[in-house]
ModelCIF file with pLDDT and N, C-alpha, C, O atoms, coordinates in Angstrom:
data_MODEL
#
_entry.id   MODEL 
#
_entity.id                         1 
_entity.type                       polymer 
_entity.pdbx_number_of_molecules   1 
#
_entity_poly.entity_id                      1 
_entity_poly.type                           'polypeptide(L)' 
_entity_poly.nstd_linkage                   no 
_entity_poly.nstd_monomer                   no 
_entity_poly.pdbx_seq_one_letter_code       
;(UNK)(UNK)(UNK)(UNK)(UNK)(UNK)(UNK)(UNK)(UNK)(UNK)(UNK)(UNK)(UNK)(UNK)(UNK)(UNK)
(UNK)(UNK)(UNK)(UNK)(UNK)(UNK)(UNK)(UNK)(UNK)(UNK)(UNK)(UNK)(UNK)(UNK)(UNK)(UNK)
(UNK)(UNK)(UNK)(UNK)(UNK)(UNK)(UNK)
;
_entity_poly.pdbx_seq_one_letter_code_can   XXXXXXXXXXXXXXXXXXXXXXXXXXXXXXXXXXXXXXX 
_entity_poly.pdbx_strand_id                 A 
#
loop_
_entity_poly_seq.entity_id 
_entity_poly_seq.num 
_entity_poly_seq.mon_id 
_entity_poly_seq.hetero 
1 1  UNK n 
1 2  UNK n 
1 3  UNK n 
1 4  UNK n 
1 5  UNK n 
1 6  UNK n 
1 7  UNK n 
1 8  UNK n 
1 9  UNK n 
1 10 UNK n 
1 11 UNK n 
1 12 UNK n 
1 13 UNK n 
1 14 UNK n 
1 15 UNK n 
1 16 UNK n 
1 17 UNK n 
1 18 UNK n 
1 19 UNK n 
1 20 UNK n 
1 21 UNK n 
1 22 UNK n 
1 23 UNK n 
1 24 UNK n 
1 25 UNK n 
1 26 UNK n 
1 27 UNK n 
1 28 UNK n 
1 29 UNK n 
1 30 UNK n 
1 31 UNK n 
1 32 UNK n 
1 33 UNK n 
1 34 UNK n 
1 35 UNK n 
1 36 UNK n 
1 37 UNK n 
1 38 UNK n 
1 39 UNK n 
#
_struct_asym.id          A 
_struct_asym.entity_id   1 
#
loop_
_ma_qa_metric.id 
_ma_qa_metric.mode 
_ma_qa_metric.name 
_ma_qa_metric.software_group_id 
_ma_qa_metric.type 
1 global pLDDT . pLDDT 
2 local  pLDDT . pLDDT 
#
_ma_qa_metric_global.metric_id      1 
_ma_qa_metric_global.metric_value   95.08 
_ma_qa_metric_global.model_id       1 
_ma_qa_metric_global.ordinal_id     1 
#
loop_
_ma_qa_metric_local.label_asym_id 
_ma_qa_metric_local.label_comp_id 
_ma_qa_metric_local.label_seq_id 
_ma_qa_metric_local.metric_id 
_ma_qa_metric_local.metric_value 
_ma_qa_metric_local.model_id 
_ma_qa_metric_local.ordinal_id 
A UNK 1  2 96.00 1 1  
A UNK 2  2 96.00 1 2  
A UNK 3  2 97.00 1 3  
A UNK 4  2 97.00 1 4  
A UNK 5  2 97.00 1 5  
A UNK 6  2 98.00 1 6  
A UNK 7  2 98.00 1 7  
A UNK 8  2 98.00 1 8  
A UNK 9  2 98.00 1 9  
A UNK 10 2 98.00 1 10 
A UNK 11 2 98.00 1 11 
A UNK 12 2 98.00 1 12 
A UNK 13 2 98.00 1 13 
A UNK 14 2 98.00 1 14 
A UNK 15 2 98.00 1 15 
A UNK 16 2 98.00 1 16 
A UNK 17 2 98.00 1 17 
A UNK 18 2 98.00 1 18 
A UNK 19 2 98.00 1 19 
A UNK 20 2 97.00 1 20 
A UNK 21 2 95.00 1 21 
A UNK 22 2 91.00 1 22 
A UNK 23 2 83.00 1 23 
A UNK 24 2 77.00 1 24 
A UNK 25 2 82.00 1 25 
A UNK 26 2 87.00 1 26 
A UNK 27 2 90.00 1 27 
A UNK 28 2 92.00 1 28 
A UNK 29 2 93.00 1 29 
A UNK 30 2 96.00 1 30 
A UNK 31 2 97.00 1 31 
A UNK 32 2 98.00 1 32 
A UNK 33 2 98.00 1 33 
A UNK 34 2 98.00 1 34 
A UNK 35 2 98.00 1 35 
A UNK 36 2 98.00 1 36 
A UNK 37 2 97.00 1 37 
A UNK 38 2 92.00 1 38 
A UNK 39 2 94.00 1 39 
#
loop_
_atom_site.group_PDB 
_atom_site.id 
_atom_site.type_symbol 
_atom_site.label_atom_id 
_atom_site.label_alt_id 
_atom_site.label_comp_id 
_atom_site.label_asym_id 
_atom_site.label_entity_id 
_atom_site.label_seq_id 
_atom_site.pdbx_PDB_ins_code 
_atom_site.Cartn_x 
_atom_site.Cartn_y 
_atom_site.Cartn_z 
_atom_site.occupancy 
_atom_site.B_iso_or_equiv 
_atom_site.pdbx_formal_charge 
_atom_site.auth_seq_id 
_atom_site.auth_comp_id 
_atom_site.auth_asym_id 
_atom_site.auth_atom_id 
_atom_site.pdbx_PDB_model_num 
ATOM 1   N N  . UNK A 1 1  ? 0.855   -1.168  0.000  1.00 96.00 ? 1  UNK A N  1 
ATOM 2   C CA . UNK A 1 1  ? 0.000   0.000   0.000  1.00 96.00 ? 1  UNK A CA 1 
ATOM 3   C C  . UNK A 1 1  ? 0.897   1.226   0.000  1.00 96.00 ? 1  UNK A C  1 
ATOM 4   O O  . UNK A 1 1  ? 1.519   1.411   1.046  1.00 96.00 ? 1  UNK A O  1 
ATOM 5   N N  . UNK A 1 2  ? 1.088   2.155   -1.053 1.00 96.00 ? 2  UNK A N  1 
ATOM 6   C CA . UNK A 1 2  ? 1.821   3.353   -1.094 1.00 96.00 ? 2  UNK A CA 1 
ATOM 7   C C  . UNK A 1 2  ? 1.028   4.319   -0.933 1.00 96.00 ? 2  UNK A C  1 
ATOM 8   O O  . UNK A 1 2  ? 0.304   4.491   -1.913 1.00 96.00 ? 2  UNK A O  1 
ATOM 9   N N  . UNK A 1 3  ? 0.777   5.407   0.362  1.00 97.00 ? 3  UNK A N  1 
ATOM 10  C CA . UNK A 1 3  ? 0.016   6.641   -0.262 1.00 97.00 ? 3  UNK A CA 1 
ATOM 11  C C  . UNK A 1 3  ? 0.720   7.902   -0.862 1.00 97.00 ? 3  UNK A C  1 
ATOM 12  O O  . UNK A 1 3  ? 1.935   8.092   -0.897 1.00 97.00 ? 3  UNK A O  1 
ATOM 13  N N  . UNK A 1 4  ? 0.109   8.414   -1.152 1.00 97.00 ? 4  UNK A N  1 
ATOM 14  C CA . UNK A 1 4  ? 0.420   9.761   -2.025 1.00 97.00 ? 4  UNK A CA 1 
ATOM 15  C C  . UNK A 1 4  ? -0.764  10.947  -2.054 1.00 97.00 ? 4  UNK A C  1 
ATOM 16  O O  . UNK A 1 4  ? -1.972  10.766  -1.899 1.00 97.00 ? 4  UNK A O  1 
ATOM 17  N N  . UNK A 1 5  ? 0.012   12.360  -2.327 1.00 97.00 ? 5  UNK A N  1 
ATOM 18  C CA . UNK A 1 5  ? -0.721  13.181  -2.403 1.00 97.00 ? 5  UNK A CA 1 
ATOM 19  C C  . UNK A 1 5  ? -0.769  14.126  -0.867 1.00 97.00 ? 5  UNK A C  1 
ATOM 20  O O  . UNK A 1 5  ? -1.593  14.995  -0.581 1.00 97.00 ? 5  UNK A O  1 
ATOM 21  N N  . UNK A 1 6  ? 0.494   13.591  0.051  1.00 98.00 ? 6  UNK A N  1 
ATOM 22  C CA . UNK A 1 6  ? 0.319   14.769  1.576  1.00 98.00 ? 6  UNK A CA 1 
ATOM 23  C C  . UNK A 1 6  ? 0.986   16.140  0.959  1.00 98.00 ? 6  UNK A C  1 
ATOM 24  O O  . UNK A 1 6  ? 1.130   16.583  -0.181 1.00 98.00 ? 6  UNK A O  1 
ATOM 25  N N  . UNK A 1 7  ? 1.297   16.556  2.182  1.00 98.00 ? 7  UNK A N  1 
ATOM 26  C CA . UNK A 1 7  ? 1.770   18.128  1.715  1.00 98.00 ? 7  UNK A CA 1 
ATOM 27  C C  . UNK A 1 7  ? 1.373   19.103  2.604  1.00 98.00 ? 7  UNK A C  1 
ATOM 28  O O  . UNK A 1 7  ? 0.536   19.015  3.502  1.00 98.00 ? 7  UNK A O  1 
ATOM 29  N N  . UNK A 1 8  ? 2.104   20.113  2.246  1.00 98.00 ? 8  UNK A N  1 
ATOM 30  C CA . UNK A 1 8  ? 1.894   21.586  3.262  1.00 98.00 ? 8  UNK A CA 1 
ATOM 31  C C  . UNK A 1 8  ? 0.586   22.433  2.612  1.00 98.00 ? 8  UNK A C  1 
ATOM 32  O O  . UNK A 1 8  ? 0.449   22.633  1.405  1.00 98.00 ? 8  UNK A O  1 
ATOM 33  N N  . UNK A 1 9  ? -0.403  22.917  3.724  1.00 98.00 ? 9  UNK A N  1 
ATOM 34  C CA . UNK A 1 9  ? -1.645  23.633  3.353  1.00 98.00 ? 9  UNK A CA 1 
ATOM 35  C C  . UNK A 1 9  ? -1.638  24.220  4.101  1.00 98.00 ? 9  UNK A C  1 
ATOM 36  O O  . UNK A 1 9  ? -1.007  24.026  5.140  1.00 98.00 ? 9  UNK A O  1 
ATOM 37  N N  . UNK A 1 10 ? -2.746  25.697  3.710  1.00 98.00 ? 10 UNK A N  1 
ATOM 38  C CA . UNK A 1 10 ? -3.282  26.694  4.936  1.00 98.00 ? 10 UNK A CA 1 
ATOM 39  C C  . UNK A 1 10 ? -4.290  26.221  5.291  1.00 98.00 ? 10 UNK A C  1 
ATOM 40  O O  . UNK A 1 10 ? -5.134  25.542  4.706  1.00 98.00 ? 10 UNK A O  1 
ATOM 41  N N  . UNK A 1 11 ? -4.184  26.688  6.550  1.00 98.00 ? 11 UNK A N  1 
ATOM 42  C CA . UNK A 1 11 ? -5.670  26.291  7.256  1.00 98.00 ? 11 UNK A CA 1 
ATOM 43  C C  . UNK A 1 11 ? -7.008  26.455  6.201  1.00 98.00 ? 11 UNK A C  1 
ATOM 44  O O  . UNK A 1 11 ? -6.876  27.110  5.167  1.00 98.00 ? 11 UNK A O  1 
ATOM 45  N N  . UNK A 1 12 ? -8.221  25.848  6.528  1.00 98.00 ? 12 UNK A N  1 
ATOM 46  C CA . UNK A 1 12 ? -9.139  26.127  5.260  1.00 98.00 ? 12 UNK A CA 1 
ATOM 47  C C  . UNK A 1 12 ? -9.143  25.404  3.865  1.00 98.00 ? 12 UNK A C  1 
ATOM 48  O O  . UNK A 1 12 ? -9.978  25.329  2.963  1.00 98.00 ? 12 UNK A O  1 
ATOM 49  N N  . UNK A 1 13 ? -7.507  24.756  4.097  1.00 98.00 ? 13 UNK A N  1 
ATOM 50  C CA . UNK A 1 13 ? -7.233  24.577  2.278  1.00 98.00 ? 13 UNK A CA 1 
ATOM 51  C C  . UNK A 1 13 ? -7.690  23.071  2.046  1.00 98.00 ? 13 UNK A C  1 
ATOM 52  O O  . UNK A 1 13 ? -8.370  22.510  2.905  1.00 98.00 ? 13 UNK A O  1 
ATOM 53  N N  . UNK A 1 14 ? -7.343  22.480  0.979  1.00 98.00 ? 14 UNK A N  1 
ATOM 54  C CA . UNK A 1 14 ? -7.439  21.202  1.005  1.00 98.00 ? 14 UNK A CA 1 
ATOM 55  C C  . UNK A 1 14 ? -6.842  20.209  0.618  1.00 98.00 ? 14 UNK A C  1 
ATOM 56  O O  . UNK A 1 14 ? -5.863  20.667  0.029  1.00 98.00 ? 14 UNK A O  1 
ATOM 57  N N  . UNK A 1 15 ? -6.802  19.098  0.569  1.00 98.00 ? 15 UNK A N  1 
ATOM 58  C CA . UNK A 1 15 ? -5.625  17.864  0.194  1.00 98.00 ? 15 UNK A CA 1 
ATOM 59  C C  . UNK A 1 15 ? -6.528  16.802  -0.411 1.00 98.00 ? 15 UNK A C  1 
ATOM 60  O O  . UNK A 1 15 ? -7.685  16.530  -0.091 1.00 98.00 ? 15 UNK A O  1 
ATOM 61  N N  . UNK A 1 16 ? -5.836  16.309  -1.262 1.00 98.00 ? 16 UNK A N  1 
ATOM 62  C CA . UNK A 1 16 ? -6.809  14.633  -1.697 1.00 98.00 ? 16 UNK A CA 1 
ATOM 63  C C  . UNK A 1 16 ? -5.378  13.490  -1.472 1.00 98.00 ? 16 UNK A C  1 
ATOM 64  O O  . UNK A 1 16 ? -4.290  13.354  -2.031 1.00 98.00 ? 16 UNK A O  1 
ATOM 65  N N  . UNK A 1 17 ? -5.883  13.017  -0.679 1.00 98.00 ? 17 UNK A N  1 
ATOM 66  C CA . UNK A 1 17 ? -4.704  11.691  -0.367 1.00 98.00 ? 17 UNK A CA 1 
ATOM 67  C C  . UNK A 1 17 ? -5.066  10.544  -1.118 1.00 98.00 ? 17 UNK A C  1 
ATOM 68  O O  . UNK A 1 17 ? -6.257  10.249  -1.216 1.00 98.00 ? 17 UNK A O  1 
ATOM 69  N N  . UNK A 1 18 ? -4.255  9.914   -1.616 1.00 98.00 ? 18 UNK A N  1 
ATOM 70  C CA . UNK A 1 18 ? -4.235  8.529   -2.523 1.00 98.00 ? 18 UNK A CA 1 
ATOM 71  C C  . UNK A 1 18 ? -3.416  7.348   -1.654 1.00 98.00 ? 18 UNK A C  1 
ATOM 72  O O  . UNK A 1 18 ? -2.411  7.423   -0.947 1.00 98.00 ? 18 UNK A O  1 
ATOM 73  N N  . UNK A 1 19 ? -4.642  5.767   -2.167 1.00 98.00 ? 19 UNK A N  1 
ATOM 74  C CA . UNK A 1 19 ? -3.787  4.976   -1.592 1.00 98.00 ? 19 UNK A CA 1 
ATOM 75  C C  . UNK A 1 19 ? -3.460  3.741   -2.539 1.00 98.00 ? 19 UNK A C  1 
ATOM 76  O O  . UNK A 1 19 ? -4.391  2.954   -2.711 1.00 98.00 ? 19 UNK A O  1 
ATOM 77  N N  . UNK A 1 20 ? -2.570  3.544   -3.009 1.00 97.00 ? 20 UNK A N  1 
ATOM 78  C CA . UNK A 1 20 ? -2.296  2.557   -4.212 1.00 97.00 ? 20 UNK A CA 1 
ATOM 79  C C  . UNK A 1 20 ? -2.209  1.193   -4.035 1.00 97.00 ? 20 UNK A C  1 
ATOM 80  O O  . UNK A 1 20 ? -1.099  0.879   -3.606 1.00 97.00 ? 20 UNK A O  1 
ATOM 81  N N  . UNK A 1 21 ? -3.067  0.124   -4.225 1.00 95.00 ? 21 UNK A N  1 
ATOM 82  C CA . UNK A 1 21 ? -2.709  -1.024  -3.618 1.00 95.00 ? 21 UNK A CA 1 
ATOM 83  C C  . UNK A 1 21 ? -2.222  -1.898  -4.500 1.00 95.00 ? 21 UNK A C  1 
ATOM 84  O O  . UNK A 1 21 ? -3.212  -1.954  -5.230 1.00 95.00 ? 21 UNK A O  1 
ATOM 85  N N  . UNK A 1 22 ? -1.548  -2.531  -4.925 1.00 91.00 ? 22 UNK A N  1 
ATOM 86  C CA . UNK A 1 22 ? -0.977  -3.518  -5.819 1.00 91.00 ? 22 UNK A CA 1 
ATOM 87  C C  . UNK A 1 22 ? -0.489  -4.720  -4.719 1.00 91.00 ? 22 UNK A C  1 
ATOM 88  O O  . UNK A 1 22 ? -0.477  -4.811  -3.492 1.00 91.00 ? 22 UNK A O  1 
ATOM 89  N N  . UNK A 1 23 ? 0.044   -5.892  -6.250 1.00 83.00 ? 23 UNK A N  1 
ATOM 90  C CA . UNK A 1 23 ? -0.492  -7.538  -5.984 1.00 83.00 ? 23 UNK A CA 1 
ATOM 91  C C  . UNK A 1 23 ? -0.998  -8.032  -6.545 1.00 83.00 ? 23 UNK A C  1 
ATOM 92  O O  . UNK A 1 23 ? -1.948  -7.420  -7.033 1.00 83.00 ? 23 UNK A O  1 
ATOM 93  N N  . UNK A 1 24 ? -0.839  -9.396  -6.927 1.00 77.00 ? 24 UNK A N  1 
ATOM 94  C CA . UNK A 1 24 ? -1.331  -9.655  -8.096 1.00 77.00 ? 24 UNK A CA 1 
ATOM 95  C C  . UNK A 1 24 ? -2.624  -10.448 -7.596 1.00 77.00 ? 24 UNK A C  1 
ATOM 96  O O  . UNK A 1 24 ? -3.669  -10.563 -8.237 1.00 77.00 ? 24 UNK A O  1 
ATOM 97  N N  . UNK A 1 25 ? -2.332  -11.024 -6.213 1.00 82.00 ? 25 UNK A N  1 
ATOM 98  C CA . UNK A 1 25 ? -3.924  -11.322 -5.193 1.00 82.00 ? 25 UNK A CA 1 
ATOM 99  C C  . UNK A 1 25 ? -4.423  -10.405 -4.425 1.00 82.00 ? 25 UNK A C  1 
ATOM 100 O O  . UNK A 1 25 ? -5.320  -10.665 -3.623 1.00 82.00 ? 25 UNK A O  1 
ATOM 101 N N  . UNK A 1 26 ? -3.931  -9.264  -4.561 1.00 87.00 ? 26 UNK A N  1 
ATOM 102 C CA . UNK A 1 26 ? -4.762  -8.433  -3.505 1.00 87.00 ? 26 UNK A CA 1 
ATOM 103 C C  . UNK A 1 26 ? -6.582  -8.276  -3.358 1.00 87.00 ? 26 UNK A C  1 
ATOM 104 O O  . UNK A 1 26 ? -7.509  -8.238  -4.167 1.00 87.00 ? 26 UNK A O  1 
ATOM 105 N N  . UNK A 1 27 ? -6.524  -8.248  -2.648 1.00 90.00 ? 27 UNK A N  1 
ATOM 106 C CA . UNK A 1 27 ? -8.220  -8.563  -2.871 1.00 90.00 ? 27 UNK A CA 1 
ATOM 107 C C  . UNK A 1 27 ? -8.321  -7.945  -0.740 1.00 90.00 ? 27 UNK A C  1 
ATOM 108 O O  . UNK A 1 27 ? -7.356  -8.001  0.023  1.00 90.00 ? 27 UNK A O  1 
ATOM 109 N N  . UNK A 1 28 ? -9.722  -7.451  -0.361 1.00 92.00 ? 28 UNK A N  1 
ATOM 110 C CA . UNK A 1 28 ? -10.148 -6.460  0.552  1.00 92.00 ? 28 UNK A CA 1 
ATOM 111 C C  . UNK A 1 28 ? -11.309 -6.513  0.883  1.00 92.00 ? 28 UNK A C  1 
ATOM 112 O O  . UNK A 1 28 ? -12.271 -6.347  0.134  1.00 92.00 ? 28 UNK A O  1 
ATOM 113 N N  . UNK A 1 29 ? -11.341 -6.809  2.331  1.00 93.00 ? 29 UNK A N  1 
ATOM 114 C CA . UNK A 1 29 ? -13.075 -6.718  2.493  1.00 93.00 ? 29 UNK A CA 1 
ATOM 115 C C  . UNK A 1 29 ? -13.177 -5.066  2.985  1.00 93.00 ? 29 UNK A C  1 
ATOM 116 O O  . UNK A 1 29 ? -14.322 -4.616  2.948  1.00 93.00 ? 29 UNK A O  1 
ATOM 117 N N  . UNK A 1 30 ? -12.336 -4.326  3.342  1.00 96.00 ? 30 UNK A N  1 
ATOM 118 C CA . UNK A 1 30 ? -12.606 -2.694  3.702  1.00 96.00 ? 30 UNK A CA 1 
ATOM 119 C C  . UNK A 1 30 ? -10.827 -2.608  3.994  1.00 96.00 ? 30 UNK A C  1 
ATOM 120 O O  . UNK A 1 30 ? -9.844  -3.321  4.193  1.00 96.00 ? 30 UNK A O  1 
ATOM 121 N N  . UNK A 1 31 ? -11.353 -0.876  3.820  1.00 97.00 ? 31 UNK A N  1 
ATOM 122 C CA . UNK A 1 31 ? -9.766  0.190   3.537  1.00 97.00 ? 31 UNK A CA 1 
ATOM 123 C C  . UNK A 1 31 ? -10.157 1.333   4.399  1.00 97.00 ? 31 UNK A C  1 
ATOM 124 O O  . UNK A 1 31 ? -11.280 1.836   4.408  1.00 97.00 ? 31 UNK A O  1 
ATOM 125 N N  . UNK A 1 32 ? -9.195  1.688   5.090  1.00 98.00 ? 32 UNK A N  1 
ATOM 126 C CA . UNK A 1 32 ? -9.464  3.073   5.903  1.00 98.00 ? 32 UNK A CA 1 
ATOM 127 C C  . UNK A 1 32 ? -7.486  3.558   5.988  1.00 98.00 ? 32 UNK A C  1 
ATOM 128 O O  . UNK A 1 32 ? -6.360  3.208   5.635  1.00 98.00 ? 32 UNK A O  1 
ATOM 129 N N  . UNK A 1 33 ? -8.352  4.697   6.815  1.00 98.00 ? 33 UNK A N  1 
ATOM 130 C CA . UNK A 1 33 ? -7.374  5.698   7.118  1.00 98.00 ? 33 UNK A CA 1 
ATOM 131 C C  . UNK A 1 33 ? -6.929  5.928   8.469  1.00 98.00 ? 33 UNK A C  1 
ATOM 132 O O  . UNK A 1 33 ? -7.729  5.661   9.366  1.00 98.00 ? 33 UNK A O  1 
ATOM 133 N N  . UNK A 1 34 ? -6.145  6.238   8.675  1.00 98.00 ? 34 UNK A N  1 
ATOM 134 C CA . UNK A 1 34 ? -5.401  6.604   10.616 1.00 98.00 ? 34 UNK A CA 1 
ATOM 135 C C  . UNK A 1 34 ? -5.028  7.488   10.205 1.00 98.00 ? 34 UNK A C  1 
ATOM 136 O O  . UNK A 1 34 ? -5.097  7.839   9.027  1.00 98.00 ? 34 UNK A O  1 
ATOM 137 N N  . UNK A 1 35 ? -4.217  8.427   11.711 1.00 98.00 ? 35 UNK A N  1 
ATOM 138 C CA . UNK A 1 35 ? -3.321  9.229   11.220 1.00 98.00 ? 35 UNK A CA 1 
ATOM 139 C C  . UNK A 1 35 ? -2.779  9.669   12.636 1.00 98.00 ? 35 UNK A C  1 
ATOM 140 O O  . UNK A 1 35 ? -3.488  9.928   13.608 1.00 98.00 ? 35 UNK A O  1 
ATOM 141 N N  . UNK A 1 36 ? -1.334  9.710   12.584 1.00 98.00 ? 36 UNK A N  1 
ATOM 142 C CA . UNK A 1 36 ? -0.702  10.355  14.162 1.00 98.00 ? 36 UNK A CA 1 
ATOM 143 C C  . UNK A 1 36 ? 0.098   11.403  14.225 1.00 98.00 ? 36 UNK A C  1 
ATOM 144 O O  . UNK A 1 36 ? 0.980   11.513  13.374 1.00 98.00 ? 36 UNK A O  1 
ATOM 145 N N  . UNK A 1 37 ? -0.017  12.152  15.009 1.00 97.00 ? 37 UNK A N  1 
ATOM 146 C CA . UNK A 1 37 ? 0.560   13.316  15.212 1.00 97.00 ? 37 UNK A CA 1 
ATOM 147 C C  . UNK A 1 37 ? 1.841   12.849  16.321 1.00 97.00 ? 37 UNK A C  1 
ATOM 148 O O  . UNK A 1 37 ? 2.025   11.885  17.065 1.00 97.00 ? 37 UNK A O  1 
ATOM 149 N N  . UNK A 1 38 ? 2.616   14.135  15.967 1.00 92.00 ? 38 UNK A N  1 
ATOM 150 C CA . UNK A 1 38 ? 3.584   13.937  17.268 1.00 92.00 ? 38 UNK A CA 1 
ATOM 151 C C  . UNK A 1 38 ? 3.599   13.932  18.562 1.00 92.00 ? 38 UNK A C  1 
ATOM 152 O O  . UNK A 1 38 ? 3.672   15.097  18.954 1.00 92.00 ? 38 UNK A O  1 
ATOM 153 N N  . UNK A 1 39 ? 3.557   13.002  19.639 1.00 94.00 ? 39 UNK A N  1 
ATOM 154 C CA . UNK A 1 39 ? 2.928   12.960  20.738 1.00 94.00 ? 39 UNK A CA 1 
ATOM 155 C C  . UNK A 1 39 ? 2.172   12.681  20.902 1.00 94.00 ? 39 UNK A C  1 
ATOM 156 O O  . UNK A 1 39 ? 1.732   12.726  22.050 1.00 94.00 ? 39 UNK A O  1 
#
């Protein structure tokens, strides 16, 4: 799973994050997102 698409924004602004899955069996019953800050 590679994502793509972070980056620096202003407050207000917006981002579209990508998540690439390759494999030649990959196969998924559900996909989500996390995310951690420092601390």
């Amino acid at each position: 799973l590679v994502e793509s698409g972070g980056g620096s924004v202003q407050p207000g602004g917006s981002l579209r994050l990508s998540c690439a899955a390759s494999g030649s069996t990959f196969s998924t019953e559900a996909m989500g997102w996390f995310r951690q800050a420092p601390g």
